[in-house]
PDB file of N, CA and C in Angstrom:
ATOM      1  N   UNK A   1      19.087   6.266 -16.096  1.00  0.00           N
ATOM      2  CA  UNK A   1      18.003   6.066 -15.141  1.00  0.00           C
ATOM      3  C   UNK A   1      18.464   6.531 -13.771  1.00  0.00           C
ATOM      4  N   UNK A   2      17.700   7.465 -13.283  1.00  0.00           N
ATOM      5  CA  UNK A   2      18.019   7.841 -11.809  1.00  0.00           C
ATOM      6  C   UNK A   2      17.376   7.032 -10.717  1.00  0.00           C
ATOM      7  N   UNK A   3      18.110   6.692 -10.183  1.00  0.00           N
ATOM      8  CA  UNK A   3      17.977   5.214  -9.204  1.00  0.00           C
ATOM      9  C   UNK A   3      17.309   5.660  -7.768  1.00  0.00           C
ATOM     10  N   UNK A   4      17.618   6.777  -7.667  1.00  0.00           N
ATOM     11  CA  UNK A   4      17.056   6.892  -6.647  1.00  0.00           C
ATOM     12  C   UNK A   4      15.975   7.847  -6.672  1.00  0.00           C
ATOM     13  N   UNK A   5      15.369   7.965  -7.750  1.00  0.00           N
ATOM     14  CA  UNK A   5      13.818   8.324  -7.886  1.00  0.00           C
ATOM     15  C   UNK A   5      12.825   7.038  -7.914  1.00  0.00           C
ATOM     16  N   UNK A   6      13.729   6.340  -8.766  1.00  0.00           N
ATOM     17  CA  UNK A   6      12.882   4.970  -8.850  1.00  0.00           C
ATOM     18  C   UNK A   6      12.481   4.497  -7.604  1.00  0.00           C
ATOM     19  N   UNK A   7      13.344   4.246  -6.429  1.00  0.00           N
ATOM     20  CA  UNK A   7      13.603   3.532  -5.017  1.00  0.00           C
ATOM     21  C   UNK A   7      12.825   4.462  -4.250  1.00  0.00           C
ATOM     22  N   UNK A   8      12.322   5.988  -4.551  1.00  0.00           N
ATOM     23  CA  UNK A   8      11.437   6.376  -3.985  1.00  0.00           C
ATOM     24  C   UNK A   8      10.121   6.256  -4.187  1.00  0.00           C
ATOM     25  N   UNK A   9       9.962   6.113  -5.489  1.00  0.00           N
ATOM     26  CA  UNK A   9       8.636   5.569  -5.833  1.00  0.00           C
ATOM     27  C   UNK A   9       8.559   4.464  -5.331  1.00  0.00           C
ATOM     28  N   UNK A  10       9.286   3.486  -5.570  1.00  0.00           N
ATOM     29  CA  UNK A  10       8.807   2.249  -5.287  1.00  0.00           C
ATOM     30  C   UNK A  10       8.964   1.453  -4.068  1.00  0.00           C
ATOM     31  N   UNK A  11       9.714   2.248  -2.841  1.00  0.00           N
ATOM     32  CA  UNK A  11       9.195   2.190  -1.176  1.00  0.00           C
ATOM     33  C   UNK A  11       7.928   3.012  -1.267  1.00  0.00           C
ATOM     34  N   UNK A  12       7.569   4.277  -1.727  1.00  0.00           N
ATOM     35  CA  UNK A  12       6.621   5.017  -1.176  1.00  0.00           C
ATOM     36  C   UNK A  12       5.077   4.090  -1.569  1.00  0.00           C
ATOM     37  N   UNK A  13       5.111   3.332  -2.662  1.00  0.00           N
ATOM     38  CA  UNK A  13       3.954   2.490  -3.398  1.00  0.00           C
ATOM     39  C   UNK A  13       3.796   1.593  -2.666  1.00  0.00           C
ATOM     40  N   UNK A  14       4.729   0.663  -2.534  1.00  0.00           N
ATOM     41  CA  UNK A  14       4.894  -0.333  -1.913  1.00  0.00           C
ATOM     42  C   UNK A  14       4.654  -0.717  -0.320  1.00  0.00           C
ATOM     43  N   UNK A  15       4.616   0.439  -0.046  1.00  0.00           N
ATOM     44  CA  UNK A  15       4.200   0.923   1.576  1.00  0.00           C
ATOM     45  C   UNK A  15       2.580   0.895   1.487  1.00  0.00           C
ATOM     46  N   UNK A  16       2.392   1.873   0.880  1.00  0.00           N
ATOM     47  CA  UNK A  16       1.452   1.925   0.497  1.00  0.00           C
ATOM     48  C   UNK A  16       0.256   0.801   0.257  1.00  0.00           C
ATOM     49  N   UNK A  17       0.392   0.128  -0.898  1.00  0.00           N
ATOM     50  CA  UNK A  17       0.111  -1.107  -1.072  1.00  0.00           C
ATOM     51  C   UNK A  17      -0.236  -2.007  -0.132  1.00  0.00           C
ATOM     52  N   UNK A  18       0.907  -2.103   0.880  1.00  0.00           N
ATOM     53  CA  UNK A  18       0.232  -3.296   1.813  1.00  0.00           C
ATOM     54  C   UNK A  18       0.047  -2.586   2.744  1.00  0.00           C
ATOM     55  N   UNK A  19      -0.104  -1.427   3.272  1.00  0.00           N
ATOM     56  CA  UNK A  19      -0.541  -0.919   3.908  1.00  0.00           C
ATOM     57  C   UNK A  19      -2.159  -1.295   3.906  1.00  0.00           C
ATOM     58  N   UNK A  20      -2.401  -0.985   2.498  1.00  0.00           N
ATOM     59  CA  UNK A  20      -4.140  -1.199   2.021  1.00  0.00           C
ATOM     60  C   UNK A  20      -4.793  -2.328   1.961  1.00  0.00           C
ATOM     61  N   UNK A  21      -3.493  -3.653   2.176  1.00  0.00           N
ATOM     62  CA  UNK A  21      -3.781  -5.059   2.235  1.00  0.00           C
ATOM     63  C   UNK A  21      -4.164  -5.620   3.304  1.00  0.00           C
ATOM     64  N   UNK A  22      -3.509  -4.417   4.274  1.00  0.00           N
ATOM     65  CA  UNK A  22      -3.890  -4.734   6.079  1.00  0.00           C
ATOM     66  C   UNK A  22      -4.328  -4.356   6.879  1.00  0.00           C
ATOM     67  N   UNK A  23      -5.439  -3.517   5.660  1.00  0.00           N
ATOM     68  CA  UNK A  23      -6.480  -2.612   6.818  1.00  0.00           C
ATOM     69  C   UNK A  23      -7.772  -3.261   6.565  1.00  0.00           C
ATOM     70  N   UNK A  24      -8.703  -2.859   7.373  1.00  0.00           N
ATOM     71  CA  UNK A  24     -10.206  -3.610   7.019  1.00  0.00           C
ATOM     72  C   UNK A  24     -10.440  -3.455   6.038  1.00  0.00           C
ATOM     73  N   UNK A  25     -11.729  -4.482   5.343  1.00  0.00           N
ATOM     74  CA  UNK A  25     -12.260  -4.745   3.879  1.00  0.00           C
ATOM     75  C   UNK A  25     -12.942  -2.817   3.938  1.00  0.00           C
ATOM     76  N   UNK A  26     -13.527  -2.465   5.005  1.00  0.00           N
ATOM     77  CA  UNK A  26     -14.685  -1.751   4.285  1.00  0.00           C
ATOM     78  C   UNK A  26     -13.566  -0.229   4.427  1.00  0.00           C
ATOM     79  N   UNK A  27     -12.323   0.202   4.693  1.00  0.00           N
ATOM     80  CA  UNK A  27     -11.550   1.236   4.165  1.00  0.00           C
ATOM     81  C   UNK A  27     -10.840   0.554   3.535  1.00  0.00           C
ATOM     82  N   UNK A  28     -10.734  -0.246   2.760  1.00  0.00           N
ATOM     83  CA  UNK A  28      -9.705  -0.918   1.710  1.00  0.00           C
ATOM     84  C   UNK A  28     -10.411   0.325   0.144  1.00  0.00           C
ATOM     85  N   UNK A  29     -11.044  -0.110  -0.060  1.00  0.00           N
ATOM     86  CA  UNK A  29     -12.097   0.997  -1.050  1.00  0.00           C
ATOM     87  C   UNK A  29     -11.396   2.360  -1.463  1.00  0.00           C
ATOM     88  N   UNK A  30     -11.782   2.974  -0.294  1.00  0.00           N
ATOM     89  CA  UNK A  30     -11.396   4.749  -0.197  1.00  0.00           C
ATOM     90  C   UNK A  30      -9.850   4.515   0.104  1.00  0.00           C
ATOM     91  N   UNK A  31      -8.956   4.002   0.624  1.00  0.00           N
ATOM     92  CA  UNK A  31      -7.548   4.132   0.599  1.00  0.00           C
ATOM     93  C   UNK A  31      -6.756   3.801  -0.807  1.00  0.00           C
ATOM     94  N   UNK A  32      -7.954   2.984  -1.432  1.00  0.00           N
ATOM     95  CA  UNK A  32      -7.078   2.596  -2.736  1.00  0.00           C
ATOM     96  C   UNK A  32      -7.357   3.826  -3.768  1.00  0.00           C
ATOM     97  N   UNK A  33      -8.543   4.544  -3.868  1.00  0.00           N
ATOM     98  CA  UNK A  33      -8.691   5.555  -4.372  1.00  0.00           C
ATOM     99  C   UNK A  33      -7.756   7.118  -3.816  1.00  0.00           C
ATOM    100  N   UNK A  34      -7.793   6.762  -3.013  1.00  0.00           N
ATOM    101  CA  UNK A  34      -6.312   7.736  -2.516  1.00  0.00           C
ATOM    102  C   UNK A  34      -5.511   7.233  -3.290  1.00  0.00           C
ATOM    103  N   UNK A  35      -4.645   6.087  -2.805  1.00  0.00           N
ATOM    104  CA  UNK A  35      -3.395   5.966  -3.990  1.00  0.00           C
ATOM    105  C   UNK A  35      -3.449   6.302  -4.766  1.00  0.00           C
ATOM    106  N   UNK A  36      -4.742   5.730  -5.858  1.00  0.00           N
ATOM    107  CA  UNK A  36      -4.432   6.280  -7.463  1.00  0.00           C
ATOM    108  C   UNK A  36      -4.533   7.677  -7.240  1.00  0.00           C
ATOM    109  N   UNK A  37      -5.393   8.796  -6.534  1.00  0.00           N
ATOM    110  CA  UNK A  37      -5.339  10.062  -6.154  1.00  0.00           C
ATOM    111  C   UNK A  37      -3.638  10.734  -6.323  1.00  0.00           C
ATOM    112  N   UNK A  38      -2.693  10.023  -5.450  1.00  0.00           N
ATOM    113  CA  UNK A  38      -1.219  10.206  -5.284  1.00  0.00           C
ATOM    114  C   UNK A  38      -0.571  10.046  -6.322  1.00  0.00           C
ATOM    115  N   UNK A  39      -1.005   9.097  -6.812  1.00  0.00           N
ATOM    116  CA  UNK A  39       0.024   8.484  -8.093  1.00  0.00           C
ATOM    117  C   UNK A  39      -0.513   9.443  -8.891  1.00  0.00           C
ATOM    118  N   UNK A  40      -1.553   9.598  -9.392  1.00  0.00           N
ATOM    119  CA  UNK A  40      -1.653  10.815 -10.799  1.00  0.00           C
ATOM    120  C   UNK A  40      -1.251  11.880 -10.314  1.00  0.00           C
ATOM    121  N   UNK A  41      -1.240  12.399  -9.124  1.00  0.00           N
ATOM    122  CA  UNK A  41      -0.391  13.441  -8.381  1.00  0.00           C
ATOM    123  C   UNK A  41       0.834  13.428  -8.414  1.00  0.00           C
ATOM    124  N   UNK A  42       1.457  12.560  -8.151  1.00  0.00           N
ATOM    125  CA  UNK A  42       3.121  12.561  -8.157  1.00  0.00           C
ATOM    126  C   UNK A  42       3.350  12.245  -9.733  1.00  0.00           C
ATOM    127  N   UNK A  43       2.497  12.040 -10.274  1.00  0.00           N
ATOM    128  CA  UNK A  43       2.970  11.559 -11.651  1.00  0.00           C
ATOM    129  C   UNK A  43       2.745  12.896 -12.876  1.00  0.00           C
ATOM    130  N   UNK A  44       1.945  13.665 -11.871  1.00  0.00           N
ATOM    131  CA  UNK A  44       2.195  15.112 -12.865  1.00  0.00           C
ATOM    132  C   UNK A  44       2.966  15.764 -12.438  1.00  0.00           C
ATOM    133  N   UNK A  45       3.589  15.290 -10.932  1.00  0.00           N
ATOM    134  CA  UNK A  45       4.985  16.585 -11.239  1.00  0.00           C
ATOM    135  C   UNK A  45       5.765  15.786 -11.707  1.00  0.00           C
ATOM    136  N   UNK A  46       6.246  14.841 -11.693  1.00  0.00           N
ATOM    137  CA  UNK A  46       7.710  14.125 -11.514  1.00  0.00           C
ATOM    138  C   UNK A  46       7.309  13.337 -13.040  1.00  0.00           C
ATOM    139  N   UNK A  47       6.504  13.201 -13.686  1.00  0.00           N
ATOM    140  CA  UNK A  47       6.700  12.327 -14.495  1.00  0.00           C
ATOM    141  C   UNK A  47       7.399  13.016 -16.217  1.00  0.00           C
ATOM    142  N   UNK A  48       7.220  14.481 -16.152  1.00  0.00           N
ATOM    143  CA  UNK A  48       8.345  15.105 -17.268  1.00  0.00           C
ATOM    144  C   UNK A  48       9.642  15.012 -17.004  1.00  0.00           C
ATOM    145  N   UNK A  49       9.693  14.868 -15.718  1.00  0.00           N
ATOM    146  CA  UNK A  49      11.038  14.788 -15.566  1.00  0.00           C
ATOM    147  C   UNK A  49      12.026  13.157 -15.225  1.00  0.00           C
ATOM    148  N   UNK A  50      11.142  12.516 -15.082  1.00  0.00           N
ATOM    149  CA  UNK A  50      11.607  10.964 -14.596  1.00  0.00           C
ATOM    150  C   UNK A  50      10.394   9.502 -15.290  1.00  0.00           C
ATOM    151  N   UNK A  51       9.756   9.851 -16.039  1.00  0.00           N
ATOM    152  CA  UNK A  51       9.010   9.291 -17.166  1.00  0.00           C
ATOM    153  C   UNK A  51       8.987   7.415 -16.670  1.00  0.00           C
ATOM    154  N   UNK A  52      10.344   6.632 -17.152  1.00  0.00           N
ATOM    155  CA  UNK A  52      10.735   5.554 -16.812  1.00  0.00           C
ATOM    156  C   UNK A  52      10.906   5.226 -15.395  1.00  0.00           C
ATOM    157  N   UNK A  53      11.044   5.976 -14.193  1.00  0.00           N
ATOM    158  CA  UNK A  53      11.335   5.922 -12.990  1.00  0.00           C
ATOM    159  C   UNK A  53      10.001   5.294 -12.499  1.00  0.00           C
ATOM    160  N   UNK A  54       8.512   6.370 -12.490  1.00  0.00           N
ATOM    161  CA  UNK A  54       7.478   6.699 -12.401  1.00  0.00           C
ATOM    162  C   UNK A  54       7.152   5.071 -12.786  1.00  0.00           C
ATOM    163  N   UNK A  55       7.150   5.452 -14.058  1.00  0.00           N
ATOM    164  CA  UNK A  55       6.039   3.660 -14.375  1.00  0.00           C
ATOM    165  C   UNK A  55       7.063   2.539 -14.244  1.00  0.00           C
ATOM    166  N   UNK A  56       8.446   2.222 -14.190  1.00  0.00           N
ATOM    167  CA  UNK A  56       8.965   1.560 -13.258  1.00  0.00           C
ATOM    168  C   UNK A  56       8.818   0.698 -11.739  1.00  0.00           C
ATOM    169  N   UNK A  57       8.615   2.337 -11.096  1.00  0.00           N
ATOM    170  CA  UNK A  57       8.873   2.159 -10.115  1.00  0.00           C
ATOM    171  C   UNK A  57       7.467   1.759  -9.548  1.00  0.00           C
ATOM    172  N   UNK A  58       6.116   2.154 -10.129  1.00  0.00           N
ATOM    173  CA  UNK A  58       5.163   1.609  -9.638  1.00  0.00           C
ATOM    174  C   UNK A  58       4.539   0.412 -10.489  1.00  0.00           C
ATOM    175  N   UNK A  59       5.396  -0.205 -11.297  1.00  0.00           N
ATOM    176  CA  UNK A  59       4.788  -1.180 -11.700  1.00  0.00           C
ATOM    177  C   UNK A  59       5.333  -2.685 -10.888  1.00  0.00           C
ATOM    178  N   UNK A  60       6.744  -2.359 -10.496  1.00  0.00           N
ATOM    179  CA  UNK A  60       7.496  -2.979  -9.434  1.00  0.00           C
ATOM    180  C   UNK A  60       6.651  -3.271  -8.097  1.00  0.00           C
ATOM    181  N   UNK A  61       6.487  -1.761  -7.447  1.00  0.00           N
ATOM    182  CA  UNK A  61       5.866  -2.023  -6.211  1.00  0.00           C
ATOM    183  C   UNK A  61       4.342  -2.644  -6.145  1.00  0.00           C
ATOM    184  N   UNK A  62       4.065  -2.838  -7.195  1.00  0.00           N
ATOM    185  CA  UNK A  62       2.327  -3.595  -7.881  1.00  0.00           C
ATOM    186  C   UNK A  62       2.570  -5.278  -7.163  1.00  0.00           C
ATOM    187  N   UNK A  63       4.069  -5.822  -8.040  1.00  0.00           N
ATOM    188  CA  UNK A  63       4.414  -6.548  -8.252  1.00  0.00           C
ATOM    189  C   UNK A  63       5.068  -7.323  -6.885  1.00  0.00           C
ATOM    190  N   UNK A  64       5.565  -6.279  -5.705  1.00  0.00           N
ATOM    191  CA  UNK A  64       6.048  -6.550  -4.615  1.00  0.00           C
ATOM    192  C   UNK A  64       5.253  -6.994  -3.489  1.00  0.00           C
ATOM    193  N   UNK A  65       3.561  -5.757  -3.714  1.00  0.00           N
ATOM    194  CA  UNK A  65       3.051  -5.843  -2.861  1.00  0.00           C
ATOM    195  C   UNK A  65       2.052  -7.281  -3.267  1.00  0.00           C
ATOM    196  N   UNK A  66       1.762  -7.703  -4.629  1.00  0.00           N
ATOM    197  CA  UNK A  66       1.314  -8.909  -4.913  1.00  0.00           C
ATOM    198  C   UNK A  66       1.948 -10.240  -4.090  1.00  0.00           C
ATOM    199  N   UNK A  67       3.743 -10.168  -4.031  1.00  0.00           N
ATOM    200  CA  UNK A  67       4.092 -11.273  -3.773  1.00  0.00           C
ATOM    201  C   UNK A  67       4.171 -10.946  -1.747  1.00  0.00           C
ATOM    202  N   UNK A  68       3.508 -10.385  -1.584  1.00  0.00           N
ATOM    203  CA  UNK A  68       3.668 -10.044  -0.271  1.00  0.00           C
ATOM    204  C   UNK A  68       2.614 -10.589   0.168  1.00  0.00           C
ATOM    205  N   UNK A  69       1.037 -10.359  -0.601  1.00  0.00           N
ATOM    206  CA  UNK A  69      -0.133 -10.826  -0.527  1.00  0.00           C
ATOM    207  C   UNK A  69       0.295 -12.363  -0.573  1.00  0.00           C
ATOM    208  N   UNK A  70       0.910 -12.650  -1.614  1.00  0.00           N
ATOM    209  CA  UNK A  70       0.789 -14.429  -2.024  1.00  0.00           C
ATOM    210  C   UNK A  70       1.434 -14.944  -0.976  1.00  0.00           C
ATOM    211  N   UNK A  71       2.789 -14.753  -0.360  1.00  0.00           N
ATOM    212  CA  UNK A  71       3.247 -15.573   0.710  1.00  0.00           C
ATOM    213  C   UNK A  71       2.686 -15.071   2.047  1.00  0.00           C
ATOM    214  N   UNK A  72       2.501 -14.007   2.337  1.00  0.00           N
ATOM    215  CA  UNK A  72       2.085 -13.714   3.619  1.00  0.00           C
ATOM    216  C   UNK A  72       0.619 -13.364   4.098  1.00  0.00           C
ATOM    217  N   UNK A  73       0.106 -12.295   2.950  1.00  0.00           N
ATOM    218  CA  UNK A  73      -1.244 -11.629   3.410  1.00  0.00           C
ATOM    219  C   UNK A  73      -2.664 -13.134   3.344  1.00  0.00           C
ATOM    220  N   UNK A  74      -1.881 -14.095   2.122  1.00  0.00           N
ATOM    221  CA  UNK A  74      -3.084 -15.337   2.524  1.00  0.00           C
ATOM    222  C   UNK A  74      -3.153 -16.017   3.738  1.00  0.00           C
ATOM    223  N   UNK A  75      -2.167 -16.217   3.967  1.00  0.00           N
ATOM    224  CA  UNK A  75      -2.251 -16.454   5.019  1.00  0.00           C
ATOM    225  C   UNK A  75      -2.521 -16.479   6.396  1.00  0.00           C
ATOM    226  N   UNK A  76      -2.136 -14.999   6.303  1.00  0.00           N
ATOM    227  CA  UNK A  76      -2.472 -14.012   7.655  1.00  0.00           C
ATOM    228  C   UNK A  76      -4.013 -13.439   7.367  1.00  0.00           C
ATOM    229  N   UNK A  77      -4.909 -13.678   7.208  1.00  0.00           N
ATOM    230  CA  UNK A  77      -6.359 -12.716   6.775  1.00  0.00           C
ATOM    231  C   UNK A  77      -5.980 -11.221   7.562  1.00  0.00           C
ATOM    232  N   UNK A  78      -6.578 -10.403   7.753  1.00  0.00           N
ATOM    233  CA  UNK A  78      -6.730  -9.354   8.122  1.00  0.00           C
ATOM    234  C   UNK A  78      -8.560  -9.678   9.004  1.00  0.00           C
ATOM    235  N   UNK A  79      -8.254  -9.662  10.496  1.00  0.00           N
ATOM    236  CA  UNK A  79      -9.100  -9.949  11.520  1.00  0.00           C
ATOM    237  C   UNK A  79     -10.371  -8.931  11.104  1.00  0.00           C
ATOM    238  N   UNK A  80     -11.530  -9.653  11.551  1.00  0.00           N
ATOM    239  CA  UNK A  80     -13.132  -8.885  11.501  1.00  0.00           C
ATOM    240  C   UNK A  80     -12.964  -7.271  12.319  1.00  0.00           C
ATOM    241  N   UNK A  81     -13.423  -6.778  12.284  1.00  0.00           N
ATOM    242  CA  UNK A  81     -13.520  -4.873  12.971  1.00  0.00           C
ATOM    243  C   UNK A  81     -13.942  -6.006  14.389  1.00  0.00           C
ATOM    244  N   UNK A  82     -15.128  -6.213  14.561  1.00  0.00           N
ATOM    245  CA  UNK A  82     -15.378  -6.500  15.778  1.00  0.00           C
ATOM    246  C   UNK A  82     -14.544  -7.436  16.705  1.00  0.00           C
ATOM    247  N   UNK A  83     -14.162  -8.534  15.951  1.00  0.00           N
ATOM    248  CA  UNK A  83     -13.016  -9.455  16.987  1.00  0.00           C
ATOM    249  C   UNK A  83     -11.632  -8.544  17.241  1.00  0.00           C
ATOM    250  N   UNK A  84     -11.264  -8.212  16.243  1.00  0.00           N
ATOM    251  CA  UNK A  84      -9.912  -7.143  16.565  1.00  0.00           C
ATOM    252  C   UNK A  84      -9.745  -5.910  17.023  1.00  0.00           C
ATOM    253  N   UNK A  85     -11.306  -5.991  18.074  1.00  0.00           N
ATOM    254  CA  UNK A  85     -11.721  -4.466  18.196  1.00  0.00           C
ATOM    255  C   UNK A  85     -10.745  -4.218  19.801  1.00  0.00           C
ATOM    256  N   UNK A  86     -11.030  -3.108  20.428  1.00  0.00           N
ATOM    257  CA  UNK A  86     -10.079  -2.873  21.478  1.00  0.00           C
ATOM    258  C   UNK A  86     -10.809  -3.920  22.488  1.00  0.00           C
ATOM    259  N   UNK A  87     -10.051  -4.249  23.597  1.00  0.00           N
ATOM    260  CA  UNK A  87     -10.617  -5.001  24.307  1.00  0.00           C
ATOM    261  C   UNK A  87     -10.206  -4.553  25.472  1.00  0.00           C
ATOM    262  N   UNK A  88     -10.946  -3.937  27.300  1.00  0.00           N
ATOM    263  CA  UNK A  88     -10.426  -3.430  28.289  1.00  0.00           C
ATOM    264  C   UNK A  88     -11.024  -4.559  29.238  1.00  0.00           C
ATOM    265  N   UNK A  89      -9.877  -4.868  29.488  1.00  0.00           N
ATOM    266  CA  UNK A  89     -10.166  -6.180  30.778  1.00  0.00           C
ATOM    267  C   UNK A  89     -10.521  -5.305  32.262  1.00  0.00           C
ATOM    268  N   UNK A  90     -11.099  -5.182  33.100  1.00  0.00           N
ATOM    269  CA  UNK A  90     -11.178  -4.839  34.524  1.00  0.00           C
ATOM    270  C   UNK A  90     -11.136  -6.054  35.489  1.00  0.00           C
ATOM    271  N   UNK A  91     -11.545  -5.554  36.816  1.00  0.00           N
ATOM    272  CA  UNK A  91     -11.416  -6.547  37.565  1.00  0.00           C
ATOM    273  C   UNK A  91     -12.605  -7.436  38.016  1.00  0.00           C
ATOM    274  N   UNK A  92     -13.461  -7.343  37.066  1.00  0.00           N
ATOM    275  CA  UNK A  92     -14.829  -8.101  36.905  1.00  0.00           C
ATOM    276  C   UNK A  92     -14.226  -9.500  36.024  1.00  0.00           C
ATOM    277  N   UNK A  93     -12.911  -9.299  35.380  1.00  0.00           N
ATOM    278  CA  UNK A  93     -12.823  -9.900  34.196  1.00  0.00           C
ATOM    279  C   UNK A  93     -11.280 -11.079  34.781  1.00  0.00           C
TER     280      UNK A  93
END
């Protein structure tokens, strides 16, 4: 097993992943369809050649970004578009 194919898949997923956990509900959708977009992408070049790495390594980062959700992302919600929107104070304010 080449270890460091695996460790690339499974930072690059895993990034990924909660990346998509901590963006708003309404691009949560289209970013997750990207991923799978990537993954069948990276998984037709690299997967004749690293087979076990591939579904390894993203079944891991599934598994990482889950326990990332369970201790942290419940906790933390991901704020409404409008309350977390930019806010410019002047001197009215």
């Amino acid at each position: 097993m080449d270890w460091s194919q695996f460790f690339a898949v499974f930072v690059t997923f895993s990034l990924l992943w909660i990346i998509s956990q901590r963006m708003s509900r309404r691009h949560q959708g289209t970013f997750r369809i990207f991923i799978v977009i990537f993954a069948i992408g990276w998984a037709s070049m690299r997967f004749s050649l690293f087979p076990w790495e591939m579904v390894l390594g993203i079944l891991s980062s599934l598994i990482f970004s889950f326990l990332f959700w369970l201790l942290i992302g419940r906790y933390n919600p991901v704020g409404n578009e409008d309350e977390t929107g930019i806010k410019v104070y002047g001197l009215d304010d």
